[in-house]
N, C-alpha and C. Protein backbone atom coordinates (compact mmCIF):
# COMPACT_ATOMS: atom_id res chain seq x y z
N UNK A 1 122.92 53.77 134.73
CA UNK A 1 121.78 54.64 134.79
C UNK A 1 122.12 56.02 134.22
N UNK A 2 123.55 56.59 134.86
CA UNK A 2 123.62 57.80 134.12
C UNK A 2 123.77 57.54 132.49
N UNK A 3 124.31 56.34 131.77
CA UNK A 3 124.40 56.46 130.83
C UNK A 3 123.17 56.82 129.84
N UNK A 4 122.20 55.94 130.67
CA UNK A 4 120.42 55.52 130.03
C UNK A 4 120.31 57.27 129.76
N UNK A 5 120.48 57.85 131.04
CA UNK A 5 120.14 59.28 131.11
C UNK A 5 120.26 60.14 130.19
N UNK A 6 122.07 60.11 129.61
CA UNK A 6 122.45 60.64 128.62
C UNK A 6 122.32 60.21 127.58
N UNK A 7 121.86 59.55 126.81
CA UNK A 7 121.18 59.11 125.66
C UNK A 7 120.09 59.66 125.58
N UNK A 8 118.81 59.39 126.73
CA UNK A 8 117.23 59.47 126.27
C UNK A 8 117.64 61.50 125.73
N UNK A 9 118.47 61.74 126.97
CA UNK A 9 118.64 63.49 126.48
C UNK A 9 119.16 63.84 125.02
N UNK A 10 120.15 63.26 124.38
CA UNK A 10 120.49 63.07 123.49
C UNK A 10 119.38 62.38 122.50
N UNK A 11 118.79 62.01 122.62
CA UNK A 11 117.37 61.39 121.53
C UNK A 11 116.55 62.41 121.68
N UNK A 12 116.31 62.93 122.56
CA UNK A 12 115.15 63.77 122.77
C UNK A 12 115.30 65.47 122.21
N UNK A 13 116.44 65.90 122.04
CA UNK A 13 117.90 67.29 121.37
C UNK A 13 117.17 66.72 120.20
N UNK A 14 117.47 65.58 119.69
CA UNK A 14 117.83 65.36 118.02
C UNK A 14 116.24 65.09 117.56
N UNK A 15 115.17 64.76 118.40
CA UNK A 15 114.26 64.53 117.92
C UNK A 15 113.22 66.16 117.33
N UNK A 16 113.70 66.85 119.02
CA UNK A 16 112.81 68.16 118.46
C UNK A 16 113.52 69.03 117.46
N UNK A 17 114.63 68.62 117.15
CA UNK A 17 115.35 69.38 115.72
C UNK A 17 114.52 69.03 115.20
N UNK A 18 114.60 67.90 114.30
CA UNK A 18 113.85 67.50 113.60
C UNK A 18 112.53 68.14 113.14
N UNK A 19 111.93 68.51 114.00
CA UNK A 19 110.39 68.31 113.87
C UNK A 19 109.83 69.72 112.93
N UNK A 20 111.05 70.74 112.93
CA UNK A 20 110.88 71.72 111.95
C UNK A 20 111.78 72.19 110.99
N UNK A 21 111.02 72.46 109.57
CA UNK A 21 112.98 72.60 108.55
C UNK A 21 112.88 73.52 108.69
N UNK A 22 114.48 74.00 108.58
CA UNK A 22 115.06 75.27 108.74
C UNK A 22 114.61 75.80 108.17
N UNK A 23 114.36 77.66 108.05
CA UNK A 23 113.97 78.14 107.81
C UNK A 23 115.04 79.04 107.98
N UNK A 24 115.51 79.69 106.68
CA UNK A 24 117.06 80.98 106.75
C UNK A 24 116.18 82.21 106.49
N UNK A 25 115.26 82.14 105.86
CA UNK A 25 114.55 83.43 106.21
C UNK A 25 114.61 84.24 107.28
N UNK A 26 114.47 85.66 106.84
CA UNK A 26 114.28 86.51 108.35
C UNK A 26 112.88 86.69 109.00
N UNK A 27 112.97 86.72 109.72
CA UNK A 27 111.62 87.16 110.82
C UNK A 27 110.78 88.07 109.89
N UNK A 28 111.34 88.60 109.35
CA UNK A 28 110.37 90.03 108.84
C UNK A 28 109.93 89.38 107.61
N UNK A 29 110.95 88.92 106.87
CA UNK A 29 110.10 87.96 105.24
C UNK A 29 109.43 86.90 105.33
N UNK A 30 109.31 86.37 106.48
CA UNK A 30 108.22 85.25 106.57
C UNK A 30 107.02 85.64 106.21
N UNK A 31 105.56 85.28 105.69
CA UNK A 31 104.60 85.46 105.23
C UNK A 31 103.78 85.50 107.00
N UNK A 32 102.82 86.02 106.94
CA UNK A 32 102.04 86.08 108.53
C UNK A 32 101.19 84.78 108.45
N UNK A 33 101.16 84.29 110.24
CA UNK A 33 100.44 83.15 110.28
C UNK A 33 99.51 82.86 109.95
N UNK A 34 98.77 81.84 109.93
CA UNK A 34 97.56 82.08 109.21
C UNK A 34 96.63 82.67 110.45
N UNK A 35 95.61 83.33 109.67
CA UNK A 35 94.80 84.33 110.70
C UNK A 35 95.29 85.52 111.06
N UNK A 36 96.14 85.63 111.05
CA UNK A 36 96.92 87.31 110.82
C UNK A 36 96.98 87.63 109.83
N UNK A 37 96.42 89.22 109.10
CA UNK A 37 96.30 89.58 108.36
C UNK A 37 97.76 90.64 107.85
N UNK A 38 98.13 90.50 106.77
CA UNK A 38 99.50 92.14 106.40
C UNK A 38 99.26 92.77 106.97
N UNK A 39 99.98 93.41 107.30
CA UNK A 39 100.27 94.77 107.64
C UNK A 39 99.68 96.06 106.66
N UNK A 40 98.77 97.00 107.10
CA UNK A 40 98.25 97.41 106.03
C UNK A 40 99.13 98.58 105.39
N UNK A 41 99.13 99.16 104.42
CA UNK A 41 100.15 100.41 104.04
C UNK A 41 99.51 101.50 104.54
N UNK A 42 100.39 102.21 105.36
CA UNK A 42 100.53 103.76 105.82
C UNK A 42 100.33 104.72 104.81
N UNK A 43 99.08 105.58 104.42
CA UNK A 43 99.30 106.62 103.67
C UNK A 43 99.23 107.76 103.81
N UNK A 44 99.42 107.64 105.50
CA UNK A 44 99.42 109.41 106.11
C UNK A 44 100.68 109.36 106.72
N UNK A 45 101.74 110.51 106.35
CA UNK A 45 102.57 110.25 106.34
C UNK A 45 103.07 111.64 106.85
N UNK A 46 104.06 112.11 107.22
CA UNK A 46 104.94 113.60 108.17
C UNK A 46 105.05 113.39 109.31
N UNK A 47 105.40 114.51 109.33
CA UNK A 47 105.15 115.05 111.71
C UNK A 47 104.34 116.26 111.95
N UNK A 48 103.64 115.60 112.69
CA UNK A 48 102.28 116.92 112.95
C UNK A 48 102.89 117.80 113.76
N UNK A 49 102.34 118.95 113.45
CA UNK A 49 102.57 119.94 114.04
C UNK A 49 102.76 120.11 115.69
N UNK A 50 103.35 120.38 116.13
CA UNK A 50 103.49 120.56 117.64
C UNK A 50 102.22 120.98 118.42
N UNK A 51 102.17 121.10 119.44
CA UNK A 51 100.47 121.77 119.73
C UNK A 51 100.60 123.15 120.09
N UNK A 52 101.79 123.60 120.84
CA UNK A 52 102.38 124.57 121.40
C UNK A 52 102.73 125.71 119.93
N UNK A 53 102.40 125.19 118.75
CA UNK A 53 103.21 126.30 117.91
C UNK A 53 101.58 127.14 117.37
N UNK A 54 100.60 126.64 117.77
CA UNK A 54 99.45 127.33 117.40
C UNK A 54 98.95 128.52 118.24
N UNK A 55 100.04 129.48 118.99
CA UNK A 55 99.71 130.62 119.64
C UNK A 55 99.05 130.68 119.06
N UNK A 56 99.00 131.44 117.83
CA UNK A 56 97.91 133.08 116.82
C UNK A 56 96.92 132.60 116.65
N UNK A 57 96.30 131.58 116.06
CA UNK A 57 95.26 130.90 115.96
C UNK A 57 94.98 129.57 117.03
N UNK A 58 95.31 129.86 117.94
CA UNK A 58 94.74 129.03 119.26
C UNK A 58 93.73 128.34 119.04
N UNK A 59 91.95 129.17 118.93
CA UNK A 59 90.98 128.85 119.29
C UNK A 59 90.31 127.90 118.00
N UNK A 60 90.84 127.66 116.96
CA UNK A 60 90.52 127.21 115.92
C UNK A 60 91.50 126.13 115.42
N UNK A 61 92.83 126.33 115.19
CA UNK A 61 93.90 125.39 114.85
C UNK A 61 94.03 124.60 115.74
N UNK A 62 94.12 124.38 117.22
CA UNK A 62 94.60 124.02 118.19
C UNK A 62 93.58 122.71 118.56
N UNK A 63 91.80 123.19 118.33
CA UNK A 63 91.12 122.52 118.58
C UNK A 63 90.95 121.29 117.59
N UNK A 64 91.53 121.52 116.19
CA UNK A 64 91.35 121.14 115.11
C UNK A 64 92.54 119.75 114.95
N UNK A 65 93.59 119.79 115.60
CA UNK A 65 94.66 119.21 115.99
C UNK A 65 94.41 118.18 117.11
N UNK A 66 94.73 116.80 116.49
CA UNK A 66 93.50 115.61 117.35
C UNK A 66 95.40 115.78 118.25
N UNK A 67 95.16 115.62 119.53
CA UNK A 67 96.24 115.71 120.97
C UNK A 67 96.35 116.37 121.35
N UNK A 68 95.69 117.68 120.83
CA UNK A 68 96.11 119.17 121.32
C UNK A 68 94.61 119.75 121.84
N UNK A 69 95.02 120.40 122.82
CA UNK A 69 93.83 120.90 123.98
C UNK A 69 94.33 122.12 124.30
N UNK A 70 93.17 123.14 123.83
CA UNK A 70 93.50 124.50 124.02
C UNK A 70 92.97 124.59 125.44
N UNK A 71 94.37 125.24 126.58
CA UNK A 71 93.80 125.28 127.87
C UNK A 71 93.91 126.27 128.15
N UNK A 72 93.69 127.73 127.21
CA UNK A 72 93.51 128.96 128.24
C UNK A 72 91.98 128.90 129.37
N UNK A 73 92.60 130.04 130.08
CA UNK A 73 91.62 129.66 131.15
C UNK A 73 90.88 131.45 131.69
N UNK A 74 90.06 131.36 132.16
CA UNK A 74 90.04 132.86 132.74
C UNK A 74 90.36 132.75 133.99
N UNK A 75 91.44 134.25 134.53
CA UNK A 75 92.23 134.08 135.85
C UNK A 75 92.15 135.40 136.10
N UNK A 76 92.59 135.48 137.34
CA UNK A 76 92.54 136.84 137.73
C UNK A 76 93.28 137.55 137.35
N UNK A 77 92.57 138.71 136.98
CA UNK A 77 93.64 140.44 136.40
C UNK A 77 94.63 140.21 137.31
N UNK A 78 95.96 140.60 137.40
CA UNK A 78 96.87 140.68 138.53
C UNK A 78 96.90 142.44 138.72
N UNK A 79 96.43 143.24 137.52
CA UNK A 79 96.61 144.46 137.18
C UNK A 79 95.33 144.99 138.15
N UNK A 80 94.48 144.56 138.12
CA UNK A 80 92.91 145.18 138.81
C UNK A 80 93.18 144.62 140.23
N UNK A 81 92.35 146.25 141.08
CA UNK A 81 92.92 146.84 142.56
C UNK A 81 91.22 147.36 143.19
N UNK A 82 91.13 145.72 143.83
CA UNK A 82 89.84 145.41 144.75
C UNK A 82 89.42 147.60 145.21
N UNK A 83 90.05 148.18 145.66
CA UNK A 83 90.00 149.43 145.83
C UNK A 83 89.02 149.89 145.20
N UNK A 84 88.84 149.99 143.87
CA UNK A 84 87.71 150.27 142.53
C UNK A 84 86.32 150.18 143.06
N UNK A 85 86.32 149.33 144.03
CA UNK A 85 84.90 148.66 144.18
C UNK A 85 84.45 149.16 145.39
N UNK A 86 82.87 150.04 145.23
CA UNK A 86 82.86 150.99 146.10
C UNK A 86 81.54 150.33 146.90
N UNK A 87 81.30 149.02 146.73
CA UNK A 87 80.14 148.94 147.37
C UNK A 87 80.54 147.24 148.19
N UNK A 88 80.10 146.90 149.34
CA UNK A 88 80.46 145.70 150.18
C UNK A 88 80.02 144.39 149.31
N UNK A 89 78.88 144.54 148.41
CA UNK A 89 78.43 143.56 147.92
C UNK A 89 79.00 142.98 146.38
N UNK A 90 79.71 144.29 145.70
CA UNK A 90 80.51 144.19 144.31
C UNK A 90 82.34 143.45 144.94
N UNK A 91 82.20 143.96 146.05
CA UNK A 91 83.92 143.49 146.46
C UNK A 91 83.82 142.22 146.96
N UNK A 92 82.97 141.85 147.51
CA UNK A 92 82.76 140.02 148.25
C UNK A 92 82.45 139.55 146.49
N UNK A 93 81.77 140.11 145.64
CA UNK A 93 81.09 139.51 144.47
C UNK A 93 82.45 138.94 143.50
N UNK A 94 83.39 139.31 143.95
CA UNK A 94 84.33 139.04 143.21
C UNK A 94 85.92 137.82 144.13
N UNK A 95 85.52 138.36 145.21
CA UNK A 95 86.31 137.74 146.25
C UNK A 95 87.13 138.65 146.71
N UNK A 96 87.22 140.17 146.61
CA UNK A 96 87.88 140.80 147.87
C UNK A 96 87.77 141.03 148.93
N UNK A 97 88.28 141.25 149.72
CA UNK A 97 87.95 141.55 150.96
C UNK A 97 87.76 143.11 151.61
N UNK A 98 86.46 143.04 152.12
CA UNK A 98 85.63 144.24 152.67
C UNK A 98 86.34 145.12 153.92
N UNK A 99 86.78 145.92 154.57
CA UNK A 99 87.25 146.13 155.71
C UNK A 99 86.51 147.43 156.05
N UNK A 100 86.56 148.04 157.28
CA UNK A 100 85.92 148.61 157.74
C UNK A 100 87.22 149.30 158.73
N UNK A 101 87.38 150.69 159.00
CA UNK A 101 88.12 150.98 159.88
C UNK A 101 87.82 152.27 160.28
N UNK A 102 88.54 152.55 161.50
CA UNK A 102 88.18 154.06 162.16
C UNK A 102 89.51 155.34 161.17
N UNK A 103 88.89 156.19 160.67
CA UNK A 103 89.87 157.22 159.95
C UNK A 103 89.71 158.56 160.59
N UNK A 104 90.40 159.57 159.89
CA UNK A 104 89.89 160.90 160.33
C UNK A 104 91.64 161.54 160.73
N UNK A 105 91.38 162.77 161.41
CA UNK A 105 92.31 163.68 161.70
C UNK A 105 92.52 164.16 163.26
N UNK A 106 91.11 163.21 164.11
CA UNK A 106 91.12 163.46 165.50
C UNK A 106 92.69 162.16 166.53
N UNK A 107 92.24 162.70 167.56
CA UNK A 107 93.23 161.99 168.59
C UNK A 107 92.74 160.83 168.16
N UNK A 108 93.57 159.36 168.14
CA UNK A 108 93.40 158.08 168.65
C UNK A 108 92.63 157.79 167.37
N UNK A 109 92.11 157.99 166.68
CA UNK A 109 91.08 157.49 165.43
C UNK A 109 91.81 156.21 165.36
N UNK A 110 93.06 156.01 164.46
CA UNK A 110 93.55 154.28 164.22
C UNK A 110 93.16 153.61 165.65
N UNK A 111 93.26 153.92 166.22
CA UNK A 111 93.21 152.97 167.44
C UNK A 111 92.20 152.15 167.70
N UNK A 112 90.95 153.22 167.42
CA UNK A 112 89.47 152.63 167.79
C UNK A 112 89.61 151.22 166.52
N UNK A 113 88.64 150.43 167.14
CA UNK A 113 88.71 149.34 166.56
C UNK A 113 86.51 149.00 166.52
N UNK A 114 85.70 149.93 166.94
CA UNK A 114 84.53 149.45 166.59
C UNK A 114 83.99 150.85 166.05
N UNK A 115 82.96 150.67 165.17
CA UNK A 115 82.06 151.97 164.42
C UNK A 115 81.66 153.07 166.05
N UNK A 116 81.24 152.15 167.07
CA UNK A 116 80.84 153.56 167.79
C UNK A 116 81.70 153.93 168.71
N UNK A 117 82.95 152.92 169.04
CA UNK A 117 84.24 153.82 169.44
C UNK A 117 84.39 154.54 168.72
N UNK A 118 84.63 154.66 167.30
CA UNK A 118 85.01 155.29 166.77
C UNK A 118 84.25 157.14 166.17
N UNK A 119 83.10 156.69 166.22
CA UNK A 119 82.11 157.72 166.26
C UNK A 119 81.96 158.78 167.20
N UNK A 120 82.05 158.35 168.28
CA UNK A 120 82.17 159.07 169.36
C UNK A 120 83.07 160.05 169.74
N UNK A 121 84.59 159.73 168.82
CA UNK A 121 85.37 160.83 168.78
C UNK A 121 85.24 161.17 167.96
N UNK A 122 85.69 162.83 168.53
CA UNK A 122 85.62 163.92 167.89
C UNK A 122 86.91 163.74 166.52
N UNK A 123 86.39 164.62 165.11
CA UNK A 123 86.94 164.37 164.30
C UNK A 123 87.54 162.99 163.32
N UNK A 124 86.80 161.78 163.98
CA UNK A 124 87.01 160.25 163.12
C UNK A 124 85.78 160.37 162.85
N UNK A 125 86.29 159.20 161.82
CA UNK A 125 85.01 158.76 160.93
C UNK A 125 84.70 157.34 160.45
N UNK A 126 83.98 156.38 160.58
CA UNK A 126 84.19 155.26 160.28
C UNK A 126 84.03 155.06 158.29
N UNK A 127 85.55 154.36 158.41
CA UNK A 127 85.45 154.33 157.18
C UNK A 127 85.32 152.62 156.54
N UNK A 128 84.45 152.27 155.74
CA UNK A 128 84.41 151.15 155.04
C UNK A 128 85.14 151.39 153.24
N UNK A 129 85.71 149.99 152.88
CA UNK A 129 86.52 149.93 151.75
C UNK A 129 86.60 148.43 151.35
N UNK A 130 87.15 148.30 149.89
CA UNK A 130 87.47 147.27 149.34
C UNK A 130 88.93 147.25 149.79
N UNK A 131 89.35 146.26 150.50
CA UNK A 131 91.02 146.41 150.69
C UNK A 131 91.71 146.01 149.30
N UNK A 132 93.09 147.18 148.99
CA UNK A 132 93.03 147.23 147.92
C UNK A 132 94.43 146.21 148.05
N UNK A 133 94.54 145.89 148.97
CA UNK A 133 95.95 144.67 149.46
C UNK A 133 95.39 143.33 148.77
N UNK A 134 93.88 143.21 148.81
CA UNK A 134 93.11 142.29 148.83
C UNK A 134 93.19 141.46 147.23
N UNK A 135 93.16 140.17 146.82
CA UNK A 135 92.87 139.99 145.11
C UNK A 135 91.60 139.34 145.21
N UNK A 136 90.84 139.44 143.49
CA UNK A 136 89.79 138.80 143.06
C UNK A 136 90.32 137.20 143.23
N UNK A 137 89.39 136.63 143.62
CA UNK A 137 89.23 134.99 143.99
C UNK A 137 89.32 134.20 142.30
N UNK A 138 90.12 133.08 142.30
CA UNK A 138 90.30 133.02 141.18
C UNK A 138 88.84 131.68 140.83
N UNK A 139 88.22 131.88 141.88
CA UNK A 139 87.18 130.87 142.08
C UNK A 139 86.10 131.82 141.32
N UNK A 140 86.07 132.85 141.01
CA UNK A 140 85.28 134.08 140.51
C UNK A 140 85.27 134.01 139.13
N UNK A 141 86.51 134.09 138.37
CA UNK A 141 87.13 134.25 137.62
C UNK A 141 86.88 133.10 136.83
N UNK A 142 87.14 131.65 137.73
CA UNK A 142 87.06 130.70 136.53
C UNK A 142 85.56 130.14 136.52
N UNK A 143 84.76 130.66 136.77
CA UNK A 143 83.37 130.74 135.90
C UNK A 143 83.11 131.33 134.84
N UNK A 144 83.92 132.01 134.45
CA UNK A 144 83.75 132.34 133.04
C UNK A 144 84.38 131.19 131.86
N UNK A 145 84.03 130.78 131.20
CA UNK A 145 84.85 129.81 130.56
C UNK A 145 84.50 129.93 128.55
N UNK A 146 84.86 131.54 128.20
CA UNK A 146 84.58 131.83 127.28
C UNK A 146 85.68 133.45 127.19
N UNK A 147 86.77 133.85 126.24
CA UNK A 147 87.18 135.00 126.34
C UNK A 147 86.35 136.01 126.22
N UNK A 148 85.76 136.01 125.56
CA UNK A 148 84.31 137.41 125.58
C UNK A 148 83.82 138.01 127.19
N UNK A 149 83.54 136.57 127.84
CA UNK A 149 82.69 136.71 128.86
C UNK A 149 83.58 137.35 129.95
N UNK A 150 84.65 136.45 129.91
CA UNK A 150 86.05 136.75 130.80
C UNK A 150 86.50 138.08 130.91
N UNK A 151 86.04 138.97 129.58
CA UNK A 151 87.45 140.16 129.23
C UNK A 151 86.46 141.30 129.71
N UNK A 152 85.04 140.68 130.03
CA UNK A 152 83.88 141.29 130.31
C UNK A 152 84.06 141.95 131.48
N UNK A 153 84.87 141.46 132.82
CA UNK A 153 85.28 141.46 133.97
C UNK A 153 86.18 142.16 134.20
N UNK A 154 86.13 143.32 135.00
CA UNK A 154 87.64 143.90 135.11
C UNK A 154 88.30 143.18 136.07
N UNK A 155 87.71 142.29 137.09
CA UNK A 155 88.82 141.85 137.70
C UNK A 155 89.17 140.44 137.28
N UNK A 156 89.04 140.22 136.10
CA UNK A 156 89.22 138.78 135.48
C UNK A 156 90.33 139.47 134.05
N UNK A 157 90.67 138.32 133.28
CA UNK A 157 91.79 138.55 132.48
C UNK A 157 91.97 136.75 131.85
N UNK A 158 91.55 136.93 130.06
CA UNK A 158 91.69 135.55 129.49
C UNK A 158 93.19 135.05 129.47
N UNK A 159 93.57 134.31 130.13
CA UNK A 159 95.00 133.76 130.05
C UNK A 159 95.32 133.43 128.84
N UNK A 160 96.42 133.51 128.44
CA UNK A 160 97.26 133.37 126.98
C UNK A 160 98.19 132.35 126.80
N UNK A 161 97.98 130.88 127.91
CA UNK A 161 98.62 130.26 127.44
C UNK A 161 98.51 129.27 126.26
N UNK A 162 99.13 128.36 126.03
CA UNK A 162 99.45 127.89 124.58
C UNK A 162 98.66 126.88 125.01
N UNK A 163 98.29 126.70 123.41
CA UNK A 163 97.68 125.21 123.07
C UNK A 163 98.55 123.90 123.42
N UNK A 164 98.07 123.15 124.12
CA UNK A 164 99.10 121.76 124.92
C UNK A 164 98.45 120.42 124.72
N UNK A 165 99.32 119.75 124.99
CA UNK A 165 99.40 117.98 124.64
C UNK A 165 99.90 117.67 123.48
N UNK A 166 99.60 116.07 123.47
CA UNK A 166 100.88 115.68 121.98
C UNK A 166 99.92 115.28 120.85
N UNK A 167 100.16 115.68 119.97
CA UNK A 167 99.30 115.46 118.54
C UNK A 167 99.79 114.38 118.18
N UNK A 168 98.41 113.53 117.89
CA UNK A 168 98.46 112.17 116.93
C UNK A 168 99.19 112.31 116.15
N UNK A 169 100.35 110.98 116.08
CA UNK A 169 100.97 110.76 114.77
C UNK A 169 100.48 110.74 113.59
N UNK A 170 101.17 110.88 112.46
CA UNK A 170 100.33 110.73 111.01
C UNK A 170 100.13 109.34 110.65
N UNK A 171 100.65 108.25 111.12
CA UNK A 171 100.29 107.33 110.53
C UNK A 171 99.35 106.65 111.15
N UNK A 172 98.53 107.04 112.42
CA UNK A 172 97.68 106.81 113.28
C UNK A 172 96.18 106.71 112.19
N UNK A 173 95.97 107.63 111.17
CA UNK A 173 95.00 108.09 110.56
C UNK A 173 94.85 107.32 109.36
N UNK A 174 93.97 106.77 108.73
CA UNK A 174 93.75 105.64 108.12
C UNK A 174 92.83 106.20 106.98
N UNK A 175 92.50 107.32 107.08
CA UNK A 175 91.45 108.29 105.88
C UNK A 175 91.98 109.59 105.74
N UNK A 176 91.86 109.63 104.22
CA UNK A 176 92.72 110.93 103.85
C UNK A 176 92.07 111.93 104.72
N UNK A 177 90.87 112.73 104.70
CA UNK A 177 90.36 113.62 105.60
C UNK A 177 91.05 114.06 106.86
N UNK A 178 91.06 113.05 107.64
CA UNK A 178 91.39 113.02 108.84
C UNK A 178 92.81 113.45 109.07
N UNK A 179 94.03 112.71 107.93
CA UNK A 179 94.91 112.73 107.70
C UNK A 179 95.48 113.80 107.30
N UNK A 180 94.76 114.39 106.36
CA UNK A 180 95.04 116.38 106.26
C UNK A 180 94.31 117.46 106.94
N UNK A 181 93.21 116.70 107.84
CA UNK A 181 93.07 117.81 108.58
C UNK A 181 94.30 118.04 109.79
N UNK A 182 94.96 116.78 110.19
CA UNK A 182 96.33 116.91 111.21
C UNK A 182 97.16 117.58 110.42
N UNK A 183 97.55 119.01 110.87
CA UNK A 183 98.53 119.84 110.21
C UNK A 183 100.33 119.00 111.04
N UNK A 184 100.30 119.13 109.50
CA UNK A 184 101.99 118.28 109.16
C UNK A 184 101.87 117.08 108.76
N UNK A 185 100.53 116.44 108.41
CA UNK A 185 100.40 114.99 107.50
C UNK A 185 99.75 115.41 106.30
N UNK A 186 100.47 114.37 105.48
CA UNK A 186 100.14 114.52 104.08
C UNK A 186 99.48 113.41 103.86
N UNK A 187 98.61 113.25 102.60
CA UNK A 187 98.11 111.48 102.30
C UNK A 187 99.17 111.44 100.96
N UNK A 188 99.57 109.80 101.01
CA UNK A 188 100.30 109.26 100.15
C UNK A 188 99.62 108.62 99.69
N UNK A 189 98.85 108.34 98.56
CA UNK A 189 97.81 107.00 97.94
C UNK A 189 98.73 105.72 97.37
N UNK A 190 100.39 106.20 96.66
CA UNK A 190 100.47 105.79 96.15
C UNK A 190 101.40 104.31 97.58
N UNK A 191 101.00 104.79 98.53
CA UNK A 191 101.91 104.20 100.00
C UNK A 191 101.90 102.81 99.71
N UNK A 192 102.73 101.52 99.52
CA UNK A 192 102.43 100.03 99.70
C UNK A 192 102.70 100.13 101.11
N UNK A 193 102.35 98.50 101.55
CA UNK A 193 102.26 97.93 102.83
C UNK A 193 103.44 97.80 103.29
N UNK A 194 103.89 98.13 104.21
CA UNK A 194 105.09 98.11 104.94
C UNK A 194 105.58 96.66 105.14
């Protein structure tokens, strides 16, 4: 029985040889199966530009650059001092915070803690303010979503960071147009099929 065994295995080795001729060709020079079409030739050809190198022209190059997403943003001034703002409704309007306290040159003034404690003595005064400890809400700030509008704001400020993400390869692009508008691809016409 083991012998039967080792035979049919041995017939069965030599049969599926058989069933295809060699072929010394490489993988890559074989012609494509049928129904698969060549490979078409690449005629956009370089390395695109980084996205990050379009500081100076941000708002135009950056957008123009298919992977790249200009993400400045409007954020809060870190420089502008809630203080400025002399009215309860301009300092909440921005997100500072309003405070109210007892001042003056009489006995105990810090101490008092309500408008008519505080009134009542001689020489305080109740004083209201923008606390200038306080910052603009950056929830304020990012409603603006335009530098004009943003720079409009003193307590806002257009952020300057760089244009980000990864720019389409050049050989991604299949029409000259497209292909030279990605800065760092060139079109090659004269390109064969890879």
């Amino acid at each position: 029985m083991k012998r039967y065994l080792l035979l049919l295995c041995l017939a069965l080795a030599w049969l599926s040889a058989c069933d295809e001729p060699a072929d010394d060709r490489s993988p890559d020079a074989r012609p494509p199966a049928p129904g698969i079409d060549a490979p078409a030739a690449v005629h956009c050809k370089g390395e695109p530009a980084i996205c990050d190198s379009f500081d100076l022209d941000i708002a135009t190059a950056c957008a123009a650059q298919v992977g790249c997403v200009d993400d400045r943003t409007c954020t809060t001034n870190i420089a502008f001092d809630c203080f400025e703002l002399t009215t309860e409704t301009a300092c909440a309007a921005v997100g500072c915070s309003w405070r109210s306290r007892c001042a003056g040159t009489g006995s105990g003034c810090t101490l008092e803690q309500t408008q008519s404690g505080c009134l009542a003595r001689p020489g305080c005064r109740w004083d209201s303010y923008c606390d200038p400890l306080s910052r603009p809400s950056p929830l304020y700030c990012a409603q603006f979503t335009d530098g004009t509008t943003c720079g409009q704001q003193d307590a806002c400020a257009w952020s300057y960071q760089t244009c980000s993400g990864t720019p389409a390869a050049c050989a991604t692009f299949t029409d000259e147009t497209a292909c030279v508008a990605q800065r760092g691809c060139t079109w090659d016409p004269t390109a064969a099929a890879n």
